[in-house]
C-alpha atoms as a PDB file:
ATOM      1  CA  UNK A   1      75.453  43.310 201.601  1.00  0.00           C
ATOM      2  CA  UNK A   2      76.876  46.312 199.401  1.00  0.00           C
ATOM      3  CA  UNK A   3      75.419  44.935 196.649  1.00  0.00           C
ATOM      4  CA  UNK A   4      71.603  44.043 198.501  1.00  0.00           C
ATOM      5  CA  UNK A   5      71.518  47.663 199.141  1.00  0.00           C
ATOM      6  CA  UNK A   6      72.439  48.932 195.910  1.00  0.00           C
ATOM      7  CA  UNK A   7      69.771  46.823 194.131  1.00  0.00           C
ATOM      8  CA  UNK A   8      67.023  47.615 196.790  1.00  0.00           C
ATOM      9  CA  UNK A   9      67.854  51.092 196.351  1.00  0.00           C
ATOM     10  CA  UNK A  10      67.334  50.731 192.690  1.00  0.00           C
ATOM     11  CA  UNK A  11      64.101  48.898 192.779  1.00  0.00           C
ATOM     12  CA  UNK A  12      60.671  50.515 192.721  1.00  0.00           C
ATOM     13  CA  UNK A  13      59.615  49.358 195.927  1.00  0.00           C
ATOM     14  CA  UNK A  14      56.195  49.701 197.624  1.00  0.00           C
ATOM     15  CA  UNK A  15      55.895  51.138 200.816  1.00  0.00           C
ATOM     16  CA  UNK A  16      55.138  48.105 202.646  1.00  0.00           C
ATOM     17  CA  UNK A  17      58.254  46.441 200.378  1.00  0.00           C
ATOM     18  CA  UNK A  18      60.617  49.118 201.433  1.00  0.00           C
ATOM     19  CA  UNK A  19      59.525  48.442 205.231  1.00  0.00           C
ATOM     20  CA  UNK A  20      60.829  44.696 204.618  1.00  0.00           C
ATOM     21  CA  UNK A  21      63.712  46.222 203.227  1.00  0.00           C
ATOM     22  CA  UNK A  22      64.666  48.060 205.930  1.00  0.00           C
ATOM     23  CA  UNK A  23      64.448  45.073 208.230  1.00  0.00           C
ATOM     24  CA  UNK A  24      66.545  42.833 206.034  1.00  0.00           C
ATOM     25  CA  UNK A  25      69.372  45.530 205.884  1.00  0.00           C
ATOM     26  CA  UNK A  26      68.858  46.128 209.497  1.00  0.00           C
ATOM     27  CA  UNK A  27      68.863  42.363 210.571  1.00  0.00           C
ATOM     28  CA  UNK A  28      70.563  40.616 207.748  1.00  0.00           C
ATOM     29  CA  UNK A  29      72.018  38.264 210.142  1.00  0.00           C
ATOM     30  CA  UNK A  30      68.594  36.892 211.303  1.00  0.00           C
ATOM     31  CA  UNK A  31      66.905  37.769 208.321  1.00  0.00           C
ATOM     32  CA  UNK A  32      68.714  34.683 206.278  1.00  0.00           C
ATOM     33  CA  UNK A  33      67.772  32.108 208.634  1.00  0.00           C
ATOM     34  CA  UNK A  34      64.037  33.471 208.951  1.00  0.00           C
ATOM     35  CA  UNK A  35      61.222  31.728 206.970  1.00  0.00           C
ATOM     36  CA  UNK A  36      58.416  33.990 204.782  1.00  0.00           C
ATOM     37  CA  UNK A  37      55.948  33.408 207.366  1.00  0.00           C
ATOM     38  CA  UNK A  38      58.469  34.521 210.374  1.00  0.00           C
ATOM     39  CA  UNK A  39      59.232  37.940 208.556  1.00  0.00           C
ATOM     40  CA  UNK A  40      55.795  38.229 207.895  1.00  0.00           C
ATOM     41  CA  UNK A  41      54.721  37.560 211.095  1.00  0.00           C
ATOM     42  CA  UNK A  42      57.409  39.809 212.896  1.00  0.00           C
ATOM     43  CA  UNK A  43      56.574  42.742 210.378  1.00  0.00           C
ATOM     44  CA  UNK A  44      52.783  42.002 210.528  1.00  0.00           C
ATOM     45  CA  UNK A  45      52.317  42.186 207.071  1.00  0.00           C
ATOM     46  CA  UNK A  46      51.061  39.182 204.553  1.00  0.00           C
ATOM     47  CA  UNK A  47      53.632  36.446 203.357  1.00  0.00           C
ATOM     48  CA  UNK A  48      52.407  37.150 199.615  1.00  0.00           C
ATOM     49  CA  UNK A  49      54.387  40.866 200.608  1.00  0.00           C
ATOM     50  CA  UNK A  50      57.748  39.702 201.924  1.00  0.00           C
ATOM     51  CA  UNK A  51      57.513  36.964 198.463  1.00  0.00           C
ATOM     52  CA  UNK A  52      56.444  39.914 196.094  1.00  0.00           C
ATOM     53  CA  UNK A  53      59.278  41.687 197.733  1.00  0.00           C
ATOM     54  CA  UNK A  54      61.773  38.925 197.175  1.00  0.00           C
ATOM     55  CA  UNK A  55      60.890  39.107 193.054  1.00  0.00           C
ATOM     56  CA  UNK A  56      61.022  43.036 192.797  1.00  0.00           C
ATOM     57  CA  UNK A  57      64.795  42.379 193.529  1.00  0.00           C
ATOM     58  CA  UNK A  58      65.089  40.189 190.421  1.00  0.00           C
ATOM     59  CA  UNK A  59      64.774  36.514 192.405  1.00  0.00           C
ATOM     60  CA  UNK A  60      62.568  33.964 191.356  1.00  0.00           C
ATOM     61  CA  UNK A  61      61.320  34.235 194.770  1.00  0.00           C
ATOM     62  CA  UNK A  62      61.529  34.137 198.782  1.00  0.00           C
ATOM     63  CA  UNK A  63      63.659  31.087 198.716  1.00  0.00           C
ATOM     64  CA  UNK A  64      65.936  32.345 195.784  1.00  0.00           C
ATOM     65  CA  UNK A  65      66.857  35.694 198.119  1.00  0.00           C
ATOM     66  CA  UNK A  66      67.170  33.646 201.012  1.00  0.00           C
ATOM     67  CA  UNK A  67      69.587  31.644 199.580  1.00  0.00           C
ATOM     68  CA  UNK A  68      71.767  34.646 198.492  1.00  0.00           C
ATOM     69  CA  UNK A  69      71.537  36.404 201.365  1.00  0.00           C
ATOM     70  CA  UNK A  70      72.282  33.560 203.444  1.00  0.00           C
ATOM     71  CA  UNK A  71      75.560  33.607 200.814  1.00  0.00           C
ATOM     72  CA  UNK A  72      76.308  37.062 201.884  1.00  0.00           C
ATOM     73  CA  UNK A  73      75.855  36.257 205.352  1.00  0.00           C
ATOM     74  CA  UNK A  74      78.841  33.154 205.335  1.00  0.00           C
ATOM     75  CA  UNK A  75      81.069  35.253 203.764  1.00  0.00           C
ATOM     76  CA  UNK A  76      81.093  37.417 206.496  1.00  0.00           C
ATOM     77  CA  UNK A  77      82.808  36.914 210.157  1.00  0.00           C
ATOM     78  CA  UNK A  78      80.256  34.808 211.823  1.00  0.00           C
ATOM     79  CA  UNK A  79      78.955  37.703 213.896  1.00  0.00           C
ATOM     80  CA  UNK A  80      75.845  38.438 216.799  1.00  0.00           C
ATOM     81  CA  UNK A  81      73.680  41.310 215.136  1.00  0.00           C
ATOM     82  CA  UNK A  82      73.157  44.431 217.482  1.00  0.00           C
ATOM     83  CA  UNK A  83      69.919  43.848 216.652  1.00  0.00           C
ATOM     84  CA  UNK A  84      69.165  40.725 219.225  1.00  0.00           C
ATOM     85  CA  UNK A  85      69.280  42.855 222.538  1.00  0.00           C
ATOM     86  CA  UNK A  86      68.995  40.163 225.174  1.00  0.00           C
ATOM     87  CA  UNK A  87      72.366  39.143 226.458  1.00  0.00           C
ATOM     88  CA  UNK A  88      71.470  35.388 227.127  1.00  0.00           C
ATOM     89  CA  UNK A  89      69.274  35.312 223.544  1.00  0.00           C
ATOM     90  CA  UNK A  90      73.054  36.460 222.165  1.00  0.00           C
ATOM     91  CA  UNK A  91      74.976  33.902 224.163  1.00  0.00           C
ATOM     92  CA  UNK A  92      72.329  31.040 222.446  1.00  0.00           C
ATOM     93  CA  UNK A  93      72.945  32.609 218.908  1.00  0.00           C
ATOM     94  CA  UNK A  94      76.562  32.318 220.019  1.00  0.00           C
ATOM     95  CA  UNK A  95      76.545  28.582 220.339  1.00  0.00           C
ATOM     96  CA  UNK A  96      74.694  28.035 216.987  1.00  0.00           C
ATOM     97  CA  UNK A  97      77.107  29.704 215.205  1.00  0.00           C
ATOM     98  CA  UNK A  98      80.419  28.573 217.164  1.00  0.00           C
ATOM     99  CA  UNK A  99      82.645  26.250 214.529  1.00  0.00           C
ATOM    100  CA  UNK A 100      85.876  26.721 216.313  1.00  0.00           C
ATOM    101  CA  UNK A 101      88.050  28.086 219.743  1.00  0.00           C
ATOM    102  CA  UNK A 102      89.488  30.181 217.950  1.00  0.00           C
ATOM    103  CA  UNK A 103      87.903  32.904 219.725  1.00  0.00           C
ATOM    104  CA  UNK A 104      90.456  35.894 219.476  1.00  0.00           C
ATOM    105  CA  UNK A 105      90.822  35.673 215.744  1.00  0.00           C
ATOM    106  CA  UNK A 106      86.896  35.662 215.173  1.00  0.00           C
ATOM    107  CA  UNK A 107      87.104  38.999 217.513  1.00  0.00           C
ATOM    108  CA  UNK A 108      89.181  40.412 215.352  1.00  0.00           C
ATOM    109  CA  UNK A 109      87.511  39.975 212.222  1.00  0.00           C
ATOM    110  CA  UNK A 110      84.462  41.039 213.570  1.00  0.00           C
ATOM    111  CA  UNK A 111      85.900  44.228 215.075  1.00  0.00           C
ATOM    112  CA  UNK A 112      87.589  44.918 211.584  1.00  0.00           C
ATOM    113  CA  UNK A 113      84.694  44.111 209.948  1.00  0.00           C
ATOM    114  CA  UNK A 114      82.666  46.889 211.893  1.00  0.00           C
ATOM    115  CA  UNK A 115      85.467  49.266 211.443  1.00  0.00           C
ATOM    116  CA  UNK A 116      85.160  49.329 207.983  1.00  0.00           C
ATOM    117  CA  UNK A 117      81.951  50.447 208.354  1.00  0.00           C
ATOM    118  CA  UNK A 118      83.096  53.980 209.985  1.00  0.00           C
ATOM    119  CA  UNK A 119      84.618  54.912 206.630  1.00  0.00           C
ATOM    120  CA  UNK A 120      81.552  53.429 204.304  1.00  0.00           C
ATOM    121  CA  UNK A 121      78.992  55.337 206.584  1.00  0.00           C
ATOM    122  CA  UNK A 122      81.058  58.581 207.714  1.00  0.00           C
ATOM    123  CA  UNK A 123      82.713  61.010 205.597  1.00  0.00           C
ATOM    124  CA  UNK A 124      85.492  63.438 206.621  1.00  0.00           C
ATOM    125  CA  UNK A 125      82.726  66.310 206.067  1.00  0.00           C
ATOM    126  CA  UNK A 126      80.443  64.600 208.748  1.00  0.00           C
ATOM    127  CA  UNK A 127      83.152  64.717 211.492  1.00  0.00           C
ATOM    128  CA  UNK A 128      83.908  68.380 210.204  1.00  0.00           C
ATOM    129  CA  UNK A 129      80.090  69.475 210.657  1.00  0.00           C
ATOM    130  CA  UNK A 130      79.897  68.091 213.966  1.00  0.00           C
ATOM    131  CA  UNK A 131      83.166  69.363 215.041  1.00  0.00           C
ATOM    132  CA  UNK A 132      81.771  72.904 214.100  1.00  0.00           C
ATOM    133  CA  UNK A 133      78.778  72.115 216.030  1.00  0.00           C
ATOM    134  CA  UNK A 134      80.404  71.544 219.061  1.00  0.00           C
ATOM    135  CA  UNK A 135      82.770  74.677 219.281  1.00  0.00           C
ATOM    136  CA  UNK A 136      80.200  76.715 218.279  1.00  0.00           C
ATOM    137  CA  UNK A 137      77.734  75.658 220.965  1.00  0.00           C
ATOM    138  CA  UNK A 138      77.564  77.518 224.259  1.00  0.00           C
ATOM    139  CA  UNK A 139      77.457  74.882 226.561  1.00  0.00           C
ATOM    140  CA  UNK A 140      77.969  70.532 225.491  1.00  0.00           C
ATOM    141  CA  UNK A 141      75.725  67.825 227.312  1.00  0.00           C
ATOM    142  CA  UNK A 142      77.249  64.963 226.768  1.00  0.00           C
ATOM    143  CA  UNK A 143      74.302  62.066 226.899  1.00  0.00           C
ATOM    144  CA  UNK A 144      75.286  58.226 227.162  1.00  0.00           C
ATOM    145  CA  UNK A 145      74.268  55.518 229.532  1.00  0.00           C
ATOM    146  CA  UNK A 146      74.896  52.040 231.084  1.00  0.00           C
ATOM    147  CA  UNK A 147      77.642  49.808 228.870  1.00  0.00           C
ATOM    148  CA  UNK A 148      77.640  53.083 226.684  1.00  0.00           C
ATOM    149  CA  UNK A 149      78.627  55.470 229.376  1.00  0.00           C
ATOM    150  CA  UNK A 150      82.907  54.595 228.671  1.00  0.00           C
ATOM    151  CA  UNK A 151      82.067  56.700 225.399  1.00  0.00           C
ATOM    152  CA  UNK A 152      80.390  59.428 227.110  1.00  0.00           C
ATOM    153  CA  UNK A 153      83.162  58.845 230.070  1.00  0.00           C
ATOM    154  CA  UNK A 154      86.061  59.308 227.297  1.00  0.00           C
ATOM    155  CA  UNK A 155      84.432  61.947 224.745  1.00  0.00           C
ATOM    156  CA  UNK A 156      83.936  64.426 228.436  1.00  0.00           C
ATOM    157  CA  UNK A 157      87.099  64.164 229.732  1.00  0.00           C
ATOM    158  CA  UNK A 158      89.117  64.769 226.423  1.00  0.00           C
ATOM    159  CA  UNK A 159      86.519  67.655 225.451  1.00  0.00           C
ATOM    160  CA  UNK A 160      86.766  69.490 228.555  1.00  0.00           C
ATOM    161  CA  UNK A 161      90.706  69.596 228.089  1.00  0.00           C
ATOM    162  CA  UNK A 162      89.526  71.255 224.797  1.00  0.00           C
ATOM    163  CA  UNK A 163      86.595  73.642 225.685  1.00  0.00           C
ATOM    164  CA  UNK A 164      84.401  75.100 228.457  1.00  0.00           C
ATOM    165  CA  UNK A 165      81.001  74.500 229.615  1.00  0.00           C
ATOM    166  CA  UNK A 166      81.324  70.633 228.698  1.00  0.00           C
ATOM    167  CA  UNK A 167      78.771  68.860 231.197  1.00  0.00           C
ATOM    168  CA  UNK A 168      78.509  64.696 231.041  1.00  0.00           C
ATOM    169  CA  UNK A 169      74.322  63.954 232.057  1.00  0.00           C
ATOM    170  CA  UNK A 170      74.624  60.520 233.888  1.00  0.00           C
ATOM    171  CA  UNK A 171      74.742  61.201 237.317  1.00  0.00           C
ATOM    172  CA  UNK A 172      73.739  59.109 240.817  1.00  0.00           C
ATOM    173  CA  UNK A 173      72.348  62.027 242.184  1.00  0.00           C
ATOM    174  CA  UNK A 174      70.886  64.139 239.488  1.00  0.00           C
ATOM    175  CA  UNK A 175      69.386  62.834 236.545  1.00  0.00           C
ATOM    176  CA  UNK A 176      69.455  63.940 232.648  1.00  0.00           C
ATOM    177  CA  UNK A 177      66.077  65.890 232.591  1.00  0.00           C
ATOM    178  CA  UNK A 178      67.416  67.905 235.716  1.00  0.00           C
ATOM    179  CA  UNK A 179      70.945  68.348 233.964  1.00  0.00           C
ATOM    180  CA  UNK A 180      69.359  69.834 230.541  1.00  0.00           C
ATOM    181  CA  UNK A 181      66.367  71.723 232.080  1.00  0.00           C
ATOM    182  CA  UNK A 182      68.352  74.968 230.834  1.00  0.00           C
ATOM    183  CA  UNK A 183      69.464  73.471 227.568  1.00  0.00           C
ATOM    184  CA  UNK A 184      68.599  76.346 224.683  1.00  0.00           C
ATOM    185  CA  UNK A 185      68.934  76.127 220.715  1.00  0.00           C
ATOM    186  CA  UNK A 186      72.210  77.558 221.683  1.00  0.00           C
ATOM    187  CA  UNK A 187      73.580  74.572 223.308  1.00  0.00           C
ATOM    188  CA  UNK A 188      74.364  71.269 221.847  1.00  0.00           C
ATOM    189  CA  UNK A 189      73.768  67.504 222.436  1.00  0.00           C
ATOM    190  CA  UNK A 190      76.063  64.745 221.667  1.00  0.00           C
ATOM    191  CA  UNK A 191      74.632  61.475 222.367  1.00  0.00           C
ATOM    192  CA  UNK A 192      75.811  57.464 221.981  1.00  0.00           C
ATOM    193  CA  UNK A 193      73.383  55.361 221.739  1.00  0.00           C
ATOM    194  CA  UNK A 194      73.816  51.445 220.882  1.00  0.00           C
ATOM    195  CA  UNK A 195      71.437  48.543 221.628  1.00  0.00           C
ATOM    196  CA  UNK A 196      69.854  48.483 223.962  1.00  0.00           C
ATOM    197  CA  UNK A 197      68.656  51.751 223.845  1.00  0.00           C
ATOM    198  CA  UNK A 198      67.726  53.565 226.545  1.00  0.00           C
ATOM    199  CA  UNK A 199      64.644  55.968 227.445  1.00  0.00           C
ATOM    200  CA  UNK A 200      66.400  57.929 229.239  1.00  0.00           C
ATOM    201  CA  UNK A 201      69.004  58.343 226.139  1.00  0.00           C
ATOM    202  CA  UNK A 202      66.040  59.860 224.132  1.00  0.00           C
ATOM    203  CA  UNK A 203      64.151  61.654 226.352  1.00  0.00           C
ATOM    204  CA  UNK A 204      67.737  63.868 226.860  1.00  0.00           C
ATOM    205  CA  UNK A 205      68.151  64.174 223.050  1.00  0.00           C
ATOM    206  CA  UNK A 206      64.151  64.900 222.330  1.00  0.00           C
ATOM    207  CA  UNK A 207      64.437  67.747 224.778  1.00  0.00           C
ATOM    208  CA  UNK A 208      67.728  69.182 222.792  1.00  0.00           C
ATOM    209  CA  UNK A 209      65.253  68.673 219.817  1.00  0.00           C
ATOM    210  CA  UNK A 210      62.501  70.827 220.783  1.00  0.00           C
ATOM    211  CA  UNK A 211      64.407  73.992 221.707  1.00  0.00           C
ATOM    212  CA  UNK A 212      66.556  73.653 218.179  1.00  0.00           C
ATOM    213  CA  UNK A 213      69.691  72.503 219.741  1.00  0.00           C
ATOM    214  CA  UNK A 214      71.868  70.838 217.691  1.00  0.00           C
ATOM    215  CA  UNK A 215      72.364  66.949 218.016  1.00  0.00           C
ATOM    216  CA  UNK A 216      75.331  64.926 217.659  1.00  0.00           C
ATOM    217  CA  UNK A 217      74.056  61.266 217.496  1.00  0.00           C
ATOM    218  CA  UNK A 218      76.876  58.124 217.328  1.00  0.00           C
ATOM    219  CA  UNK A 219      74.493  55.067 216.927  1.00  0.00           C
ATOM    220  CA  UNK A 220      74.267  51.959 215.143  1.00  0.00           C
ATOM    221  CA  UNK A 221      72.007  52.216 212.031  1.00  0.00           C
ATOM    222  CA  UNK A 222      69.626  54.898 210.726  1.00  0.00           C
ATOM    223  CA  UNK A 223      66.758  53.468 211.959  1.00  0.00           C
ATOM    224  CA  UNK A 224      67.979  53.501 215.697  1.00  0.00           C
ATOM    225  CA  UNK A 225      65.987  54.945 218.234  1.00  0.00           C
ATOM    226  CA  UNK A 226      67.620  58.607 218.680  1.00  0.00           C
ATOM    227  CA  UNK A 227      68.613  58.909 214.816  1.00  0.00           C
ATOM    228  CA  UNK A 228      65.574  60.314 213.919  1.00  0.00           C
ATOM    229  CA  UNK A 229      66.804  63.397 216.423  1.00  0.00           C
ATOM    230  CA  UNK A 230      70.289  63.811 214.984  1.00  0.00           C
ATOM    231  CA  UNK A 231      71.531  66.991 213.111  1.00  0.00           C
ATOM    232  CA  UNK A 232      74.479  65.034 212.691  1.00  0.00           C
ATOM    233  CA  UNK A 233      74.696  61.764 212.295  1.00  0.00           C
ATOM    234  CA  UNK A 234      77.075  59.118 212.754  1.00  0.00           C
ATOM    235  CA  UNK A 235      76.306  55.075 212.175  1.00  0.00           C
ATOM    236  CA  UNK A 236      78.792  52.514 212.928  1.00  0.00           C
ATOM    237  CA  UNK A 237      77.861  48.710 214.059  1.00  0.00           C
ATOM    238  CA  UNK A 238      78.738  46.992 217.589  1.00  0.00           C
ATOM    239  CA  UNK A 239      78.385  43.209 216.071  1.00  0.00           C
ATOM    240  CA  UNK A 240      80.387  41.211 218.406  1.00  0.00           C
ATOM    241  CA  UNK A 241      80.862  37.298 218.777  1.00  0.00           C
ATOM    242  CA  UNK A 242      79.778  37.281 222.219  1.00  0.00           C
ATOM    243  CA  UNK A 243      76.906  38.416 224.632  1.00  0.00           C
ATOM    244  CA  UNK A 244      77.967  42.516 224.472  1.00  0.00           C
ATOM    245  CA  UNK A 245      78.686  44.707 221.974  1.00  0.00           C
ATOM    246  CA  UNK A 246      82.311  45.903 220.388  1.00  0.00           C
ATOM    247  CA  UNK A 247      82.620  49.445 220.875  1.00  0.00           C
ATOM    248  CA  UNK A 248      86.240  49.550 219.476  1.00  0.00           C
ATOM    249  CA  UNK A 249      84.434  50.970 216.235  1.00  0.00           C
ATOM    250  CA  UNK A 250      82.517  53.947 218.027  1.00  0.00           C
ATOM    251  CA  UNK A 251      85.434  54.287 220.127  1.00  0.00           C
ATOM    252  CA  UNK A 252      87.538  54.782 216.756  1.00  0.00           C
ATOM    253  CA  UNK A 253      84.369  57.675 215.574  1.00  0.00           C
ATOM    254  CA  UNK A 254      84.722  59.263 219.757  1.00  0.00           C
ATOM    255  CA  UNK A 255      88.763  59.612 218.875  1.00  0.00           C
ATOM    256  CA  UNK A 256      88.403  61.039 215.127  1.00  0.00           C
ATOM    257  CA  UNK A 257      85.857  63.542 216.060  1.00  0.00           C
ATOM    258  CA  UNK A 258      88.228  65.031 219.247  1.00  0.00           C
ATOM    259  CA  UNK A 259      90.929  64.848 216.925  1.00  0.00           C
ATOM    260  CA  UNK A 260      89.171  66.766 214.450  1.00  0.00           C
ATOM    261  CA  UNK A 261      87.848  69.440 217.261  1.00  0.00           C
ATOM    262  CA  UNK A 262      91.853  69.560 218.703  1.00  0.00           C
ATOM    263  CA  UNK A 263      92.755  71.065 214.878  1.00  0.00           C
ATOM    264  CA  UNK A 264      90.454  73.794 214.947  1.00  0.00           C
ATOM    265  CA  UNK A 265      90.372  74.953 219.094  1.00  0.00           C
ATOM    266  CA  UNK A 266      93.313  77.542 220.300  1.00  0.00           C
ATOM    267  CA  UNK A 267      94.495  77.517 223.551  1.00  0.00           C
ATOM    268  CA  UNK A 268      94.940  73.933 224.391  1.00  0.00           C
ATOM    269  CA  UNK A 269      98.659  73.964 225.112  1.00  0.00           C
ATOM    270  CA  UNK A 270      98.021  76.593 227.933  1.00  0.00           C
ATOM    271  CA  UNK A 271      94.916  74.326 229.427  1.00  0.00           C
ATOM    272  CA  UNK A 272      96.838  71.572 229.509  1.00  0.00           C
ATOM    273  CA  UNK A 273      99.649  72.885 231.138  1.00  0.00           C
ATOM    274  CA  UNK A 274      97.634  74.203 233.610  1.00  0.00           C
ATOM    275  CA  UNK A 275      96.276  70.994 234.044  1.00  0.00           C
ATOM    276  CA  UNK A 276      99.398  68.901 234.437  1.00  0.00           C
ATOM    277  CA  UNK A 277     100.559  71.943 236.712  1.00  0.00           C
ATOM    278  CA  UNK A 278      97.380  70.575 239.432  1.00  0.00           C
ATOM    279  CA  UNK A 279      97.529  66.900 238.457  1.00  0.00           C
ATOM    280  CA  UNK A 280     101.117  66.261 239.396  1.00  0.00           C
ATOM    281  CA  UNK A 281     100.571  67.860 243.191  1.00  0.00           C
ATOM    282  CA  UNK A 282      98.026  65.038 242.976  1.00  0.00           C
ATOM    283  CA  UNK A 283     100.499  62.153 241.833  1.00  0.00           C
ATOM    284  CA  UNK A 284      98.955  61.709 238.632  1.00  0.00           C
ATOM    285  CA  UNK A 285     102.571  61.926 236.088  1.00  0.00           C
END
């Protein structure tokens, strides 16, 4: 796929080719068992586009890309793309591409798989910017919901150890819009975000946006719904083998970026020992 990219970034692409693009890097897993007409159809642009496209890359046509891509695509873990949202839709994909019970091992290689992505995509400077971000920031709204609420859960608890004014937005009683309504360009955002995406998700992050708060986005891909927000972001994929996503990879990105916070914040030694000092009158050793 490292090599797709590097060739479609090369090409001189129109902008209706570079649209196809973007949904072949995005859904590379589908992509190689769609027809012409099906890409055409789901992009609702002509087939003569999506064939034109296939020969600006250098093939002699649709079916001489499809058959590399569908290369590319075996000699990968045989993976669910983030991309197919619908938890029974996944669990069908699942049984077309099942070839053995060796279930654990294809886990494995698809959760390595995705975290080799978080040091393609990320670089040590991105976790430094958003580091600064967050200490800098007068208050933190931490924004994350449904199956991608143990990030949010996680990230808060660890950050609050670290700094003041840390405030999760997912609550039974309250929601996110009532949470931020005093959000300023002050303030910061950080947000996960993985299919499916939530509404909620971006209406918290769009109002960040519009006061000139800064946005810490961990998503999937570029194009994902609260990307287009971010002041810093962070892409890492959730392909799994089964019906939900793997978050062990954004899990890894939630760990590196509090680690990266905990070597620039002074005072945690005494906040922590102030918080064991409560905890253990509690029972928690």
């Amino acid at each position: 796929m490292k090599e797709l990219r590097e060739t479609i970034n090369n090409a001189n692409l129109t902008k209706t080719q570079k649209m196809i693009a973007r949904y072949v890097l995005d859904n590379s897993a589908d992509a190689c068992f769609m027809t012409s007409t099906e890409i055409a159809l789901k992009l609702g642009v002509s087939e003569s586009s999506v064939i034109r496209f296939s020969r600006s890359l250098g093939f002699d046509g649709f079916m001489d890309f499809q058959k590399s891509l569908r290369k590319d695509y075996q000699d990968k873990v045989l993976s669910i793309s983030s991309s197919i949202t619908v938890p029974s839709q996944r669990v069908a994909k699942r049984a077309k591409l099942d070839t053995s019970s060796d279930y654990i091992n294809r886990h494995f290689k698809n959760t390595a798989k995705n975290m080799e992505s978080v040091f393609v995509n990320n670089s040590t400077a991105l976790f430094e910017e958003a580091a600064e971000a967050i200490i800098s920031s007068k208050r933190k709204y931490i924004v994350s919901s449904r199956g991608n609420s143990c990030l949010g859960d996680y990230f808060l608890l660890y950050l609050k150890h670290m700094l003041p004014n840390v405030e999760m937005t997912n609550s039974a009683a309250i929601s996110p819009v009532d949470h931020m309504c005093n959000i300023s360009k002050d303030d910061c955002v950080v947000a996960f975000s993985f299919p499916r995406y939530s509404s909620i998700d971006k209406i918290s992050v769009r109002m960040a946006y519009e006061v000139g708060a800064k946005i810490i986005v961990v998503t999937d891909k570029p194009s994902a719904l609260l990307a287009q927000y971010a002041t810093v972001l962070f892409t890492v994929p959730v392909d799994s083998n089964t019906f939900f996503n793997s978050l062990v990879a954004p899990q890894f990105i939630t760990e590196a970026l509090l680690d990266t916070i905990s070597h620039k914040v002074k005072g945690i030694e005494r906040r922590l020992k102030k918080i064991d000092k409560y905890l253990g009158e509690l029972g928690n050793y």
